[in-house]
N, C-alpha and C. Protein backbone atom coordinates (compact mmCIF):
# COMPACT_ATOMS: atom_id res chain seq x y z
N UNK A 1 -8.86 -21.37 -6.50
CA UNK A 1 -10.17 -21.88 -6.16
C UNK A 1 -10.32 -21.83 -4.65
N UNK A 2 -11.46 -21.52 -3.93
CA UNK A 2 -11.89 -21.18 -3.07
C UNK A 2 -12.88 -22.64 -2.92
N UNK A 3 -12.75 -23.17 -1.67
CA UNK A 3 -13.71 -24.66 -1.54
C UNK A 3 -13.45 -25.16 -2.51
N UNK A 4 -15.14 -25.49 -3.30
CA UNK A 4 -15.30 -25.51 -4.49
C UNK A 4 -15.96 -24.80 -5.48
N UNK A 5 -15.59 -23.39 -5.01
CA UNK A 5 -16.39 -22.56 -6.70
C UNK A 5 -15.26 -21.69 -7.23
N UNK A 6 -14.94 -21.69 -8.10
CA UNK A 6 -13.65 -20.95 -8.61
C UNK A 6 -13.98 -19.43 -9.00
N UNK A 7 -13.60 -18.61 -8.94
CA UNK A 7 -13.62 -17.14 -8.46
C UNK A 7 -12.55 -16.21 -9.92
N UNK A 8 -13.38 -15.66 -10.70
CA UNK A 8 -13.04 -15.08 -11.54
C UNK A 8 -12.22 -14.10 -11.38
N UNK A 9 -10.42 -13.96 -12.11
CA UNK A 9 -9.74 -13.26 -11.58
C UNK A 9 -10.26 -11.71 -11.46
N UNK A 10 -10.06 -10.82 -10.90
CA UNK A 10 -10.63 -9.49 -10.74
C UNK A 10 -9.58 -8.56 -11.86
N UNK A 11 -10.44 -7.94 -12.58
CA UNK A 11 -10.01 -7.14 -13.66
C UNK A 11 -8.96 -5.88 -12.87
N UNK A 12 -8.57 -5.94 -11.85
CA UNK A 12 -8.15 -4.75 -11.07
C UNK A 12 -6.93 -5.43 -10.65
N UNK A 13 -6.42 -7.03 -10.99
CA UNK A 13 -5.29 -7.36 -10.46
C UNK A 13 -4.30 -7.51 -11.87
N UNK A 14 -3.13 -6.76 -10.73
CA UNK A 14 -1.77 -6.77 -11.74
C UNK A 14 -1.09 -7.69 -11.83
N UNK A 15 -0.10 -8.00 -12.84
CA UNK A 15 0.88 -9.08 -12.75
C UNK A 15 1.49 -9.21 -11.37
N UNK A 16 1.83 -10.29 -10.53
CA UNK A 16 3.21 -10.21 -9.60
C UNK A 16 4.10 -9.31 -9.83
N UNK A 17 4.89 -9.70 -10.93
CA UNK A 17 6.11 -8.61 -10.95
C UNK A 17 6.04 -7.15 -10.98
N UNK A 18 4.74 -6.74 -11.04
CA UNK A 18 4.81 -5.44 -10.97
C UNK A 18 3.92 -4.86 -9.68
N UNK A 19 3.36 -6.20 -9.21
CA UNK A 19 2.78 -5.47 -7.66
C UNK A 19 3.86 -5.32 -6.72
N UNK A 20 5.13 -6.69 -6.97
CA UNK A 20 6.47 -6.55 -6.18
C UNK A 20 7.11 -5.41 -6.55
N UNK A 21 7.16 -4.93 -7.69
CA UNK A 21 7.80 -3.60 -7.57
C UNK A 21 7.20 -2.41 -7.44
N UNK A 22 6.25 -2.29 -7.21
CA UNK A 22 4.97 -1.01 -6.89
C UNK A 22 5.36 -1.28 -5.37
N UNK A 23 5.45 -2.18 -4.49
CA UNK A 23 5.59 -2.68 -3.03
C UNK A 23 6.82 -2.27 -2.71
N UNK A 24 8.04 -2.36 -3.52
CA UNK A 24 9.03 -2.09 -3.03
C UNK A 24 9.73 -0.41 -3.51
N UNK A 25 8.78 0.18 -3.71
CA UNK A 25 8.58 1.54 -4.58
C UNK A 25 8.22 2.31 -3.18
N UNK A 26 6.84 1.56 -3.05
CA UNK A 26 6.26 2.44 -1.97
C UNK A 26 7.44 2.71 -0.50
N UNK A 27 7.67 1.30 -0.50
CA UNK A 27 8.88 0.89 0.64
C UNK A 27 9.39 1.53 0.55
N UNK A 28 10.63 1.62 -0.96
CA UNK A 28 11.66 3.15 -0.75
C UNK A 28 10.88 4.18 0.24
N UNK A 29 9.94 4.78 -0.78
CA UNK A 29 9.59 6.06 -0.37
C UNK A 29 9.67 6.51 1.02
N UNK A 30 9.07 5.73 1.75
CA UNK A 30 8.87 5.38 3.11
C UNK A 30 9.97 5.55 4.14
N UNK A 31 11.20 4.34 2.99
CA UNK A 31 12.99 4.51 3.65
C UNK A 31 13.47 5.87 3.77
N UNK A 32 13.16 6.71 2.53
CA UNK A 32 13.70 7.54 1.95
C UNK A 32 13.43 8.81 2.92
N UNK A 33 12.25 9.05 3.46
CA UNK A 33 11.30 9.76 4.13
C UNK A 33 11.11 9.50 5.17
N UNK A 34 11.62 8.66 6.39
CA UNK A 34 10.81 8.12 7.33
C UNK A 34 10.24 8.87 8.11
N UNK A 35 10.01 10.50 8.40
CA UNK A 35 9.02 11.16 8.56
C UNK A 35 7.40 11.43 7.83
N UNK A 36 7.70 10.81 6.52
CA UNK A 36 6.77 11.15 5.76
C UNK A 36 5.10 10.33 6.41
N UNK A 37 4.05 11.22 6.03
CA UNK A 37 2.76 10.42 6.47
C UNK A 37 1.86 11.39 5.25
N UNK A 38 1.13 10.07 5.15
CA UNK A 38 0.02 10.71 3.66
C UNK A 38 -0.93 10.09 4.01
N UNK A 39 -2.45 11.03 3.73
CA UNK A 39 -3.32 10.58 3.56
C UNK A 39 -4.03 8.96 2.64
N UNK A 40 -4.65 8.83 2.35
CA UNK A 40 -4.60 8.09 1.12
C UNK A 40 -5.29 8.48 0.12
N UNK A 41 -5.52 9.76 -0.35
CA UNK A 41 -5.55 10.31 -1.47
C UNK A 41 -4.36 10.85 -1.74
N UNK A 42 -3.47 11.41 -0.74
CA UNK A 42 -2.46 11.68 -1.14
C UNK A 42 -1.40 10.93 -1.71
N UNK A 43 -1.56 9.39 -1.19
CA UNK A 43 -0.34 8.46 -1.41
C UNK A 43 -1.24 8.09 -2.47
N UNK A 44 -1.97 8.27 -3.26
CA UNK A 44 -2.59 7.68 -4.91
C UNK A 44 -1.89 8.74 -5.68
N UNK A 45 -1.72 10.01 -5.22
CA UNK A 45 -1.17 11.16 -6.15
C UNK A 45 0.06 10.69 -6.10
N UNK A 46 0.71 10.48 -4.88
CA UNK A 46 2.43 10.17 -4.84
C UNK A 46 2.85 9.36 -5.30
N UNK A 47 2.22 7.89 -5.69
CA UNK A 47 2.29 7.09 -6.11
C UNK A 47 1.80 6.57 -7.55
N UNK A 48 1.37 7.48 -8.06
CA UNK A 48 0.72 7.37 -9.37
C UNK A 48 -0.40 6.09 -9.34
N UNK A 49 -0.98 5.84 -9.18
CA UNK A 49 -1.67 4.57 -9.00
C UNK A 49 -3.39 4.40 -8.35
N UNK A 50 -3.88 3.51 -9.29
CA UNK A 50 -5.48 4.15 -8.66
C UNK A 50 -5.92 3.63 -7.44
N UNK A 51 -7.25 3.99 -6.89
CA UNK A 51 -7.65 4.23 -5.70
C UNK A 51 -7.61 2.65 -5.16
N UNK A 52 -8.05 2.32 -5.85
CA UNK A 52 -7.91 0.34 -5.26
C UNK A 52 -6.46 0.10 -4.85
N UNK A 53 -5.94 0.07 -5.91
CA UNK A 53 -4.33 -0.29 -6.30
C UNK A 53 -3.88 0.44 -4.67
N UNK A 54 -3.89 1.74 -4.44
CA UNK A 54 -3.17 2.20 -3.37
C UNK A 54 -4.20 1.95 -2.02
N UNK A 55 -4.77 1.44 -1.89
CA UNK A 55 -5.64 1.08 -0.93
C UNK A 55 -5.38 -0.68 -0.42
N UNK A 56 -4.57 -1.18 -1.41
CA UNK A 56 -4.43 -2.34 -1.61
C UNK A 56 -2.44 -2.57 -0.82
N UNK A 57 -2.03 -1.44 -1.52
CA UNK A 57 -0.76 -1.44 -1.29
C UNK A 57 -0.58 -1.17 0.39
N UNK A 58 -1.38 0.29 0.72
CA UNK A 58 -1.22 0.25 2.26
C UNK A 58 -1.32 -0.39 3.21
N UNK A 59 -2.89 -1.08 3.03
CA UNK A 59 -3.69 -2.29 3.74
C UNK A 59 -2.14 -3.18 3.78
N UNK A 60 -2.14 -3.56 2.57
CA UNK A 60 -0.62 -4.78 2.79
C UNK A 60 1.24 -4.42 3.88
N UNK A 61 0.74 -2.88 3.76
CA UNK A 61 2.43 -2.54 4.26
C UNK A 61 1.99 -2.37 6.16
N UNK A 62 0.44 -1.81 6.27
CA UNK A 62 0.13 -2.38 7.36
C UNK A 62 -0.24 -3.34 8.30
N UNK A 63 -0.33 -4.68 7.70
CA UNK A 63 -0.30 -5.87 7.98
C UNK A 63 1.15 -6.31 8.10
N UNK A 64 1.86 -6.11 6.82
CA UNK A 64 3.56 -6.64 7.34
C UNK A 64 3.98 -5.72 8.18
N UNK A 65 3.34 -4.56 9.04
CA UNK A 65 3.86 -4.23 10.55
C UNK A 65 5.02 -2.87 9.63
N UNK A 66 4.89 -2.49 8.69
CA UNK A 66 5.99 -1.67 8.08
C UNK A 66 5.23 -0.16 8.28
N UNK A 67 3.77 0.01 7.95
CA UNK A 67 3.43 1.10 8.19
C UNK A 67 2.04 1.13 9.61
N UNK A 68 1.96 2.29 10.10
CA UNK A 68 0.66 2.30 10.74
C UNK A 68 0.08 3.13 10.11
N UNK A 69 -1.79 2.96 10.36
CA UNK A 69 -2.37 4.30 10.06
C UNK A 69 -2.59 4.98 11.89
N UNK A 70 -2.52 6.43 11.33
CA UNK A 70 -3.03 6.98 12.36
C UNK A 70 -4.18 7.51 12.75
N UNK A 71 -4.64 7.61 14.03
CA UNK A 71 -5.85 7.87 14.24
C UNK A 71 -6.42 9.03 13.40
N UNK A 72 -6.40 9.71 13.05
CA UNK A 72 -6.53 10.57 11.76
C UNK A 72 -6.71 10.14 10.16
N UNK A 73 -5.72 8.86 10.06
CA UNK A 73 -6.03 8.21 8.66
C UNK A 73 -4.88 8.42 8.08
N UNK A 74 -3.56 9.05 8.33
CA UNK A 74 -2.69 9.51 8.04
C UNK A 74 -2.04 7.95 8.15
N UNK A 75 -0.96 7.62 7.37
CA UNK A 75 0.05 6.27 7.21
C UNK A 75 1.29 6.95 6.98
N UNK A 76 2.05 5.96 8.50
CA UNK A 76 3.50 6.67 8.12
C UNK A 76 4.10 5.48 8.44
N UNK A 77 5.04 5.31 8.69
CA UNK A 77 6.28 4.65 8.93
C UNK A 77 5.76 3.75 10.69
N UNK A 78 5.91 2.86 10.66
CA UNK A 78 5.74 2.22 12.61
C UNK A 78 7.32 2.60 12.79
N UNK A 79 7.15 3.45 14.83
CA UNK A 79 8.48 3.50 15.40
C UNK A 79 9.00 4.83 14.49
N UNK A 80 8.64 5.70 13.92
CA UNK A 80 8.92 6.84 13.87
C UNK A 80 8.12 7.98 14.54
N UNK A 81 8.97 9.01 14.69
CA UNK A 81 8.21 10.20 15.25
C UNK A 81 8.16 11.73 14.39
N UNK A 82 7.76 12.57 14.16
CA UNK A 82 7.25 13.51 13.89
C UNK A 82 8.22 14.92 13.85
């Protein structure tokens, strides 16, 4: 609940346990690759997952300071280089 009007869950949200492991999926990838940078159509293909869902995931890995986007739109790794 928000103030006081309660806010109908959104048909587009997943359980916890599987947004934590979609989060720590993407993370590998990221470990795995730390050159890697994807668009974000591309990281919906790489990631199997729809356009919200991976729009949702990046937004979040760029706030915890794990990924940047680049001026281009490209998301890679923060503190890596090319």
């Amino acid at each position: 609940m928000i103030g006081d009007r309660w806010h109908a869950r959104s048909p587009e949200r997943i359980p916890d346990i599987l947004w934590q492991a979609m989060m720590r999926r993407v993370r590998g990838e990221f470990d795995e690759m730390p050159c890697l940078r994807v668009t974000p159509d591309q990281a919906r293909v790489l990631f199997g997952v729809s356009a919200d869902t991976s729009d949702w995931i990046l937004s979040r890995l760029v706030q915890d300071g794990f990924l940047v986007q680049t001026p281009d739109g490209q998301y890679t790794r923060r503190n890596t280089t090319p």
